[in-house]
PDB file of N, CA and C in Angstrom:
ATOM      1  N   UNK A   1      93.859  68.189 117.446  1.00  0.00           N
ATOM      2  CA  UNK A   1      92.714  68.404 116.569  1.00  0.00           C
ATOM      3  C   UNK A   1      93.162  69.176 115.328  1.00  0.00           C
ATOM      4  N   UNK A   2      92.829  68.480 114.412  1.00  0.00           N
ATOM      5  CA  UNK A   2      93.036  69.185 112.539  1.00  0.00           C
ATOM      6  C   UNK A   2      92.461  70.513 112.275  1.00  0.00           C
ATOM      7  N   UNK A   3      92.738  71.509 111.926  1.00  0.00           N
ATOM      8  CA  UNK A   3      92.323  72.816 111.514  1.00  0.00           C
ATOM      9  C   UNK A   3      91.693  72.161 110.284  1.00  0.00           C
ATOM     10  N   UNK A   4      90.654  72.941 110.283  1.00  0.00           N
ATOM     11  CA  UNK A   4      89.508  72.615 109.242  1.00  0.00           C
ATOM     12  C   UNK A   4      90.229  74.006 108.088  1.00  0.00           C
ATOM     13  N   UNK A   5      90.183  73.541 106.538  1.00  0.00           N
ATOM     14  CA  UNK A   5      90.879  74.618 106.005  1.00  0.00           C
ATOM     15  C   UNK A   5      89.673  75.663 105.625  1.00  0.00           C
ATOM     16  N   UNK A   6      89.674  76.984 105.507  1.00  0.00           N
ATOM     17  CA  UNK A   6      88.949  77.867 105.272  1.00  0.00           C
ATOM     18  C   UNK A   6      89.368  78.660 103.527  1.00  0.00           C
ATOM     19  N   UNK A   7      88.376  79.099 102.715  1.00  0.00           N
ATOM     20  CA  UNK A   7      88.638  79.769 101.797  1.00  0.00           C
ATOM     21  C   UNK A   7      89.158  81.201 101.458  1.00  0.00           C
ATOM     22  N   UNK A   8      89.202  81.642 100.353  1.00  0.00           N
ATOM     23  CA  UNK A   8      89.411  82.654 100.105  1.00  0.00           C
ATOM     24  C   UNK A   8      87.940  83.928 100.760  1.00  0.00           C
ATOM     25  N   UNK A   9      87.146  83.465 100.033  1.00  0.00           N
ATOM     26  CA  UNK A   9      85.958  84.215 100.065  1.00  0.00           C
ATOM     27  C   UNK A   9      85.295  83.741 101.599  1.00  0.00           C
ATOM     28  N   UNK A  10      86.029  82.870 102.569  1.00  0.00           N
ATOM     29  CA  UNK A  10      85.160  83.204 103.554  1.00  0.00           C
ATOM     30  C   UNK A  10      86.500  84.102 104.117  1.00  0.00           C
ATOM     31  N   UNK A  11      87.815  84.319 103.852  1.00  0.00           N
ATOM     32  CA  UNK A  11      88.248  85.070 104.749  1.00  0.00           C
ATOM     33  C   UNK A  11      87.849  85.979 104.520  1.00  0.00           C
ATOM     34  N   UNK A  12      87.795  86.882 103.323  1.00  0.00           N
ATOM     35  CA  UNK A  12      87.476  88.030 102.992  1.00  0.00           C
ATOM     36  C   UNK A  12      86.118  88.388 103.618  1.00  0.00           C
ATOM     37  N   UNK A  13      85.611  87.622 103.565  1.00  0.00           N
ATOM     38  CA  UNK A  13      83.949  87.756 104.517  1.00  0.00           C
ATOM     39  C   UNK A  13      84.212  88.463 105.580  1.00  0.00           C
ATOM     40  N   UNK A  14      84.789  87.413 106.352  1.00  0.00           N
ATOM     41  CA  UNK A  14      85.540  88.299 107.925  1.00  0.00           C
ATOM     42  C   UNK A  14      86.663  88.722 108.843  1.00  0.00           C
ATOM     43  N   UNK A  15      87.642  88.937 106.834  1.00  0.00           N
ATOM     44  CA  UNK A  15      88.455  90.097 107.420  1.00  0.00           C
ATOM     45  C   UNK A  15      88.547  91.137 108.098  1.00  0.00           C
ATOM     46  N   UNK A  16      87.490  91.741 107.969  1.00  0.00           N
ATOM     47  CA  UNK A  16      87.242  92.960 108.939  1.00  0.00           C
ATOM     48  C   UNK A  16      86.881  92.490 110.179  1.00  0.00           C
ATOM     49  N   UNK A  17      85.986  91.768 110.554  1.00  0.00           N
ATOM     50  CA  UNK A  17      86.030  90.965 111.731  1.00  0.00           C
ATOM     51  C   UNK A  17      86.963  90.444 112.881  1.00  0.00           C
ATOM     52  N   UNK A  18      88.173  90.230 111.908  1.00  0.00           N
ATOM     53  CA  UNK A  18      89.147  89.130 112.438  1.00  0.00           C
ATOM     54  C   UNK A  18      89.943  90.624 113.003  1.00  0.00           C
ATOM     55  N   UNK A  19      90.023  92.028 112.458  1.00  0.00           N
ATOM     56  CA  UNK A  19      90.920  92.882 112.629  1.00  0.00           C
ATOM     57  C   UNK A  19      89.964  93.802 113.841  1.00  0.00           C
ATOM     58  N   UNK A  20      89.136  93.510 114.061  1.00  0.00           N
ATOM     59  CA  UNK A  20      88.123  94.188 115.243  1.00  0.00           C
ATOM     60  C   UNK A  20      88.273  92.738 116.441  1.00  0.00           C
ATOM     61  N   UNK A  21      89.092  91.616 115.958  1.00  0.00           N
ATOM     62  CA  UNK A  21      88.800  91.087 117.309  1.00  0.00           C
ATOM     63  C   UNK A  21      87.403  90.261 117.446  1.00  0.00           C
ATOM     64  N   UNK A  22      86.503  90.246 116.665  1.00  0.00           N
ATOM     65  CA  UNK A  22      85.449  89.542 117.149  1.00  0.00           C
ATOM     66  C   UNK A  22      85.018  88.298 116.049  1.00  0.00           C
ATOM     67  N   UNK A  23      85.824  87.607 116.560  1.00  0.00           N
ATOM     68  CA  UNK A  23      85.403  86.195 115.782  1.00  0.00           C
ATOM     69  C   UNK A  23      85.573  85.114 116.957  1.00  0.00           C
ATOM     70  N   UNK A  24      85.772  84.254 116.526  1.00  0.00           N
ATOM     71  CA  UNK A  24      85.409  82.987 117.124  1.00  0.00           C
ATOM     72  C   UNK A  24      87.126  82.454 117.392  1.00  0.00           C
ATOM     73  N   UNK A  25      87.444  81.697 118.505  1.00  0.00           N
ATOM     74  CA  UNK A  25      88.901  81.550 118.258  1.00  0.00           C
ATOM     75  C   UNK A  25      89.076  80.132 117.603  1.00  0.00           C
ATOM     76  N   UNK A  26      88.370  79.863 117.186  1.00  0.00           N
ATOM     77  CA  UNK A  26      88.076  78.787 116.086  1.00  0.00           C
ATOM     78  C   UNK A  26      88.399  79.319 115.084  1.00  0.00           C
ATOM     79  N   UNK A  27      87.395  80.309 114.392  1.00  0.00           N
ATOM     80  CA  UNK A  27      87.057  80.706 112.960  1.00  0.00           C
ATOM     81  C   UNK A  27      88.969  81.805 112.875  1.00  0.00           C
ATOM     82  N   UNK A  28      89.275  82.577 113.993  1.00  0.00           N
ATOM     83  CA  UNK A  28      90.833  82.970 113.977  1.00  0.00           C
ATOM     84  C   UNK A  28      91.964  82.354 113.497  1.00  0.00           C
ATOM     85  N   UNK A  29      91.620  80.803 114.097  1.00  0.00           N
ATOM     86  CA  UNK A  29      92.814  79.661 114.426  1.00  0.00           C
ATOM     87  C   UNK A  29      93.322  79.043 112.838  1.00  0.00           C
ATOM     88  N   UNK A  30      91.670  79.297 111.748  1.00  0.00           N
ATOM     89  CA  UNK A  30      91.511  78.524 110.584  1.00  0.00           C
ATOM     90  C   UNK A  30      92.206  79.912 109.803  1.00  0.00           C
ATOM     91  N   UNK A  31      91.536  81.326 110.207  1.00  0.00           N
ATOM     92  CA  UNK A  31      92.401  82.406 109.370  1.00  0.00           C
ATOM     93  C   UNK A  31      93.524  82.732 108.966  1.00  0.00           C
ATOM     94  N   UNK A  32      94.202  82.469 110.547  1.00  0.00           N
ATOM     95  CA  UNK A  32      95.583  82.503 110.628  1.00  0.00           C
ATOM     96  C   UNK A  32      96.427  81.522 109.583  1.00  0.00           C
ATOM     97  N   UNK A  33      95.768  79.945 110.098  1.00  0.00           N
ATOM     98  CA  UNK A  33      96.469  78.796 109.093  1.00  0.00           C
ATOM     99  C   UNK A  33      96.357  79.400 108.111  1.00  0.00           C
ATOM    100  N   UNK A  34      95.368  79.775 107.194  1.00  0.00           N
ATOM    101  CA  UNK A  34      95.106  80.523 105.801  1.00  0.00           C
ATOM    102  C   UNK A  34      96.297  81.480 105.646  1.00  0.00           C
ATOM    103  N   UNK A  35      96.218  82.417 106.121  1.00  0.00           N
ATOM    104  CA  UNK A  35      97.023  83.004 105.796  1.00  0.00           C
ATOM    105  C   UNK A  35      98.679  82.702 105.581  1.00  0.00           C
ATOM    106  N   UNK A  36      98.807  81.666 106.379  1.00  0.00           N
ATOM    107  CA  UNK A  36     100.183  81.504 106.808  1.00  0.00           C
ATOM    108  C   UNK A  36     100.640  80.559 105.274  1.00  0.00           C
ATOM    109  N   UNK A  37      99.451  80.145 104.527  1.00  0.00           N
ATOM    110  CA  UNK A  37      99.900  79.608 103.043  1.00  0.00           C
ATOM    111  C   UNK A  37      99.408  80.237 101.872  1.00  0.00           C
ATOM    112  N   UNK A  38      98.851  81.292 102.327  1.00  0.00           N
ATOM    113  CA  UNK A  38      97.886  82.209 100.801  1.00  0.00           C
ATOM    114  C   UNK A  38      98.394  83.530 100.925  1.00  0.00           C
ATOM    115  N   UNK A  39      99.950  83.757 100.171  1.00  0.00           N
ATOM    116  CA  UNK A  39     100.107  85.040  99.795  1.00  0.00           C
ATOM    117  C   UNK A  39      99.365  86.261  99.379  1.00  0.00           C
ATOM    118  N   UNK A  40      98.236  86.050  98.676  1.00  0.00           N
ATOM    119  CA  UNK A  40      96.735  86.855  98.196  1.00  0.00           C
ATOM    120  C   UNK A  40      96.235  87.301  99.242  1.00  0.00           C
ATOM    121  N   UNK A  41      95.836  86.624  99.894  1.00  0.00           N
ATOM    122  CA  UNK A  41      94.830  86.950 101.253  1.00  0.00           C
ATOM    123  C   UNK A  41      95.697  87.752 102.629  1.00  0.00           C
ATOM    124  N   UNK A  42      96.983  87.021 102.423  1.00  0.00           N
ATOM    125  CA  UNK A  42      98.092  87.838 103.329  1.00  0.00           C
ATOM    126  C   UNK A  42      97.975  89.575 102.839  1.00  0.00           C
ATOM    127  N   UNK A  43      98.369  89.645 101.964  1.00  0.00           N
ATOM    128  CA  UNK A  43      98.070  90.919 100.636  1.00  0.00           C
ATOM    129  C   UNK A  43      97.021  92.010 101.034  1.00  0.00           C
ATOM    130  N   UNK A  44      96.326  91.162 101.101  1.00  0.00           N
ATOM    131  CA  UNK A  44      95.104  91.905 101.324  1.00  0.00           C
ATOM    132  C   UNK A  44      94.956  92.345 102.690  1.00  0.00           C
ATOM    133  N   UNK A  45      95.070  91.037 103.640  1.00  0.00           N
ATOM    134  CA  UNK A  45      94.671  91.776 105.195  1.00  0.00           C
ATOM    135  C   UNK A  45      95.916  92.628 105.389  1.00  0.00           C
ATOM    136  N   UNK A  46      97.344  92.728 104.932  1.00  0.00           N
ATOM    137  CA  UNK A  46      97.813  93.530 105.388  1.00  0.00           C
ATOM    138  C   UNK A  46      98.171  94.822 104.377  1.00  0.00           C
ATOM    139  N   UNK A  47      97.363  95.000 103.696  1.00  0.00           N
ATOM    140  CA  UNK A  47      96.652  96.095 103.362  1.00  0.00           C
ATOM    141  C   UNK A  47      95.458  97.074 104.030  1.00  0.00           C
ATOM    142  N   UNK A  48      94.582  96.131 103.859  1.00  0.00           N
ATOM    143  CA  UNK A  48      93.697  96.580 104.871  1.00  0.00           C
ATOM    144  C   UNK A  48      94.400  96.767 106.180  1.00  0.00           C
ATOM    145  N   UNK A  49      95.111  96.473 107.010  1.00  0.00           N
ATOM    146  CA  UNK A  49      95.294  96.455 108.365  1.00  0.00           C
ATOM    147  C   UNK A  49      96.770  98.041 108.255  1.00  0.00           C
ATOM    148  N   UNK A  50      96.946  98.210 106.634  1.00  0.00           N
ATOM    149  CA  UNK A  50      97.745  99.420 106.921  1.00  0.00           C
ATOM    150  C   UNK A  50      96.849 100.285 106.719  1.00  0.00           C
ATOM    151  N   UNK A  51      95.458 100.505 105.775  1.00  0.00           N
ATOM    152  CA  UNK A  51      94.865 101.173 105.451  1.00  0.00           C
ATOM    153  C   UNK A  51      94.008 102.081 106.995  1.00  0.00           C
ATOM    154  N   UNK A  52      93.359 100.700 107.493  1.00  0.00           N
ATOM    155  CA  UNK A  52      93.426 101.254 109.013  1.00  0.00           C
ATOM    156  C   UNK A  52      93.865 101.867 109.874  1.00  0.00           C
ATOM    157  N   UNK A  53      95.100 101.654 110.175  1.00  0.00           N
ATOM    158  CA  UNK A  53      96.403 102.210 110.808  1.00  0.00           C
ATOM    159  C   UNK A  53      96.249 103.946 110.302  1.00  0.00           C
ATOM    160  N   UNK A  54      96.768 103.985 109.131  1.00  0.00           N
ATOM    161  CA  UNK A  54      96.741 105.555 108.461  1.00  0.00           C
ATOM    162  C   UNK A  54      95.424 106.436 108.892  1.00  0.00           C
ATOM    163  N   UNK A  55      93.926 105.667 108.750  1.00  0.00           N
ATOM    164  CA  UNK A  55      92.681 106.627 109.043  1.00  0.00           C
ATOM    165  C   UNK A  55      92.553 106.950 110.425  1.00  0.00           C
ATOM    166  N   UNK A  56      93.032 105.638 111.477  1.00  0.00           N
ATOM    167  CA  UNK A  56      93.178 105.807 112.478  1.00  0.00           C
ATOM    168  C   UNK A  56      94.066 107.343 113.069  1.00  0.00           C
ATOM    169  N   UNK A  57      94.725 106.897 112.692  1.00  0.00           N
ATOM    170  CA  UNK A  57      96.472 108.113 113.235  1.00  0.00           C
ATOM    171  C   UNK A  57      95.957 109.251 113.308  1.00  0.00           C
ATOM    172  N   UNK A  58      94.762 110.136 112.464  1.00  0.00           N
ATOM    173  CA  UNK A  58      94.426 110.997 112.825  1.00  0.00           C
ATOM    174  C   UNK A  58      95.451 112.314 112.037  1.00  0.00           C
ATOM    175  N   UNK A  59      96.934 112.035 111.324  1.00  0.00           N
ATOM    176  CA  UNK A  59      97.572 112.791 111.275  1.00  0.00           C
ATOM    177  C   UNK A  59      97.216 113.617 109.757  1.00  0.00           C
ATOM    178  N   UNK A  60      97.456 114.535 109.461  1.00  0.00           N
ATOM    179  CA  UNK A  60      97.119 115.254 108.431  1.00  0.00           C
ATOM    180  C   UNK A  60      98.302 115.503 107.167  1.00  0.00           C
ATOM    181  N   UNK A  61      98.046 114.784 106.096  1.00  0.00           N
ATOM    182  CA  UNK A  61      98.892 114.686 105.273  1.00  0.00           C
ATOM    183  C   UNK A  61      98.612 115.958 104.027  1.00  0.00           C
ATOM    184  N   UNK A  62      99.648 116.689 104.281  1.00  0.00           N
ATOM    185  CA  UNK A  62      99.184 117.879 103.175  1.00  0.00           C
ATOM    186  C   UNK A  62      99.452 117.447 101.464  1.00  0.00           C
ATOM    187  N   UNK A  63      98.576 117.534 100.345  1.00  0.00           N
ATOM    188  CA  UNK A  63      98.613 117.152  99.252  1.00  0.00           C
ATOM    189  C   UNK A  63      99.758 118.096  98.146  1.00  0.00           C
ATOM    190  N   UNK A  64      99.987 117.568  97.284  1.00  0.00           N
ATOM    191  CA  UNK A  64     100.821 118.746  96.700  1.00  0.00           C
ATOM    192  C   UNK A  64      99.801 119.899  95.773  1.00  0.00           C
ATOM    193  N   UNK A  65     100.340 121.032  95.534  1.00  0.00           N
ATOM    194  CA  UNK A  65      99.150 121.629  94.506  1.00  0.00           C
ATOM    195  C   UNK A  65      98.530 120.823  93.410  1.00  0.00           C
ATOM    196  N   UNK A  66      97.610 121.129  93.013  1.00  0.00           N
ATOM    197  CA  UNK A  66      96.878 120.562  92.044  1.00  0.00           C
ATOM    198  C   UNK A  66      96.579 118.937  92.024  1.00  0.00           C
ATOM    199  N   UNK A  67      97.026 118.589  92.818  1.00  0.00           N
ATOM    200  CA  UNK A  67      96.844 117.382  93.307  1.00  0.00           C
ATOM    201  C   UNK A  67      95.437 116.187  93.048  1.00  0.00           C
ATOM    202  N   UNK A  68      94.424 116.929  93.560  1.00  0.00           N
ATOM    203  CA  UNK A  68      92.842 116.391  93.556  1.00  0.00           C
ATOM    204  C   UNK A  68      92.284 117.087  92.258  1.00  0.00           C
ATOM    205  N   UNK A  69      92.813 117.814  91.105  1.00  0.00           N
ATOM    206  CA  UNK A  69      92.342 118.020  90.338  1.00  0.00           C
ATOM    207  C   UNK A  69      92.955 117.034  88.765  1.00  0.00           C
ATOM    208  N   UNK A  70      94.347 116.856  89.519  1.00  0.00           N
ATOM    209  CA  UNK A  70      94.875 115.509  88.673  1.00  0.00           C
ATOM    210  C   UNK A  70      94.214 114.355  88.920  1.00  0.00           C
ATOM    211  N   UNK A  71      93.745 113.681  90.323  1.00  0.00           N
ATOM    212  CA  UNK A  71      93.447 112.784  90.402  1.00  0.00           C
ATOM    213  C   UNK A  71      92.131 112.487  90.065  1.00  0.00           C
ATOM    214  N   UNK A  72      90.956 113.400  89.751  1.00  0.00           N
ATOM    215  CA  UNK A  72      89.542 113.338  89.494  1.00  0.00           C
ATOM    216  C   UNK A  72      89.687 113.309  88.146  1.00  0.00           C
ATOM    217  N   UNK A  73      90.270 113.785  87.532  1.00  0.00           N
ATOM    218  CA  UNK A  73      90.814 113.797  85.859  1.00  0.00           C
ATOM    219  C   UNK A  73      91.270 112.542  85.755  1.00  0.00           C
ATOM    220  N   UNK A  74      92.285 111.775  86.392  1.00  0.00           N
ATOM    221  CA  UNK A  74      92.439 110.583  86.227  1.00  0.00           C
ATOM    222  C   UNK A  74      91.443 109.354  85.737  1.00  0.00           C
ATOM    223  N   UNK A  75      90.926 109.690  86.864  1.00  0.00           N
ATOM    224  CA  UNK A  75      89.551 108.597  87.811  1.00  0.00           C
ATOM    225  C   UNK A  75      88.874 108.855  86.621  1.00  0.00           C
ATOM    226  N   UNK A  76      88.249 110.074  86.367  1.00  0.00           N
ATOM    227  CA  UNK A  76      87.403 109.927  84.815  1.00  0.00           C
ATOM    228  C   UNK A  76      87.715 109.290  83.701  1.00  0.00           C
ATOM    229  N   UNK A  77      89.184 109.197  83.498  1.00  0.00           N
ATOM    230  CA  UNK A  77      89.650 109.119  82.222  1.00  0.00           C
ATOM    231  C   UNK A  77      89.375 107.392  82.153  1.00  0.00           C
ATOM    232  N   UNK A  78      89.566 106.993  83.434  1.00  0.00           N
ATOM    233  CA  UNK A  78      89.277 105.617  83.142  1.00  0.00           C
ATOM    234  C   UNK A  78      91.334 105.002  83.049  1.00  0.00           C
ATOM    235  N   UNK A  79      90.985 103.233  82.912  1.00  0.00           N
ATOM    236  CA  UNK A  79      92.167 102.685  82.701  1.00  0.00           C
ATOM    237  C   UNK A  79      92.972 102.824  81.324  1.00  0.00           C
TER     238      UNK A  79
END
């Protein structure tokens, strides 16, 4: 049986989904194919899937001084 191809914007739909495990092993089977030819979307879930990893861990990363007062200055300043 042919894997039906899936898009960009539906993976992103249920990327988070697909990384909790609760999809369909259908709607998985079409993600996976996706991914396995869309560098972008690869990109992304394994981003997200490091971003996870890090909040998960629980471990405490100490900042350097002045740190969050550079970066809010940043963020304002814009691109």
């Amino acid at each position: 049986m042919a894997t039906i191809e899936i898009s960009c914007i539906e993976v992103w739909r249920e990327i988070s989904n697909y990384l909790d495990d609760e999809i369909t092993a259908d709607l998985r089977e079409r993600m996976e194919a996706h991914f396995n030819v869309c560098a972008h979307c690869t990109a992304i879930f394994d981003g997200l899937r490091n971003v996870v990893h890090l909040v998960g861990d629980k471990e405490v990363f100490q900042m350097p001084e002045g740190f969050e007062k550079r970066l809010y200055k940043r963020i304002r300043k814009g691109p």
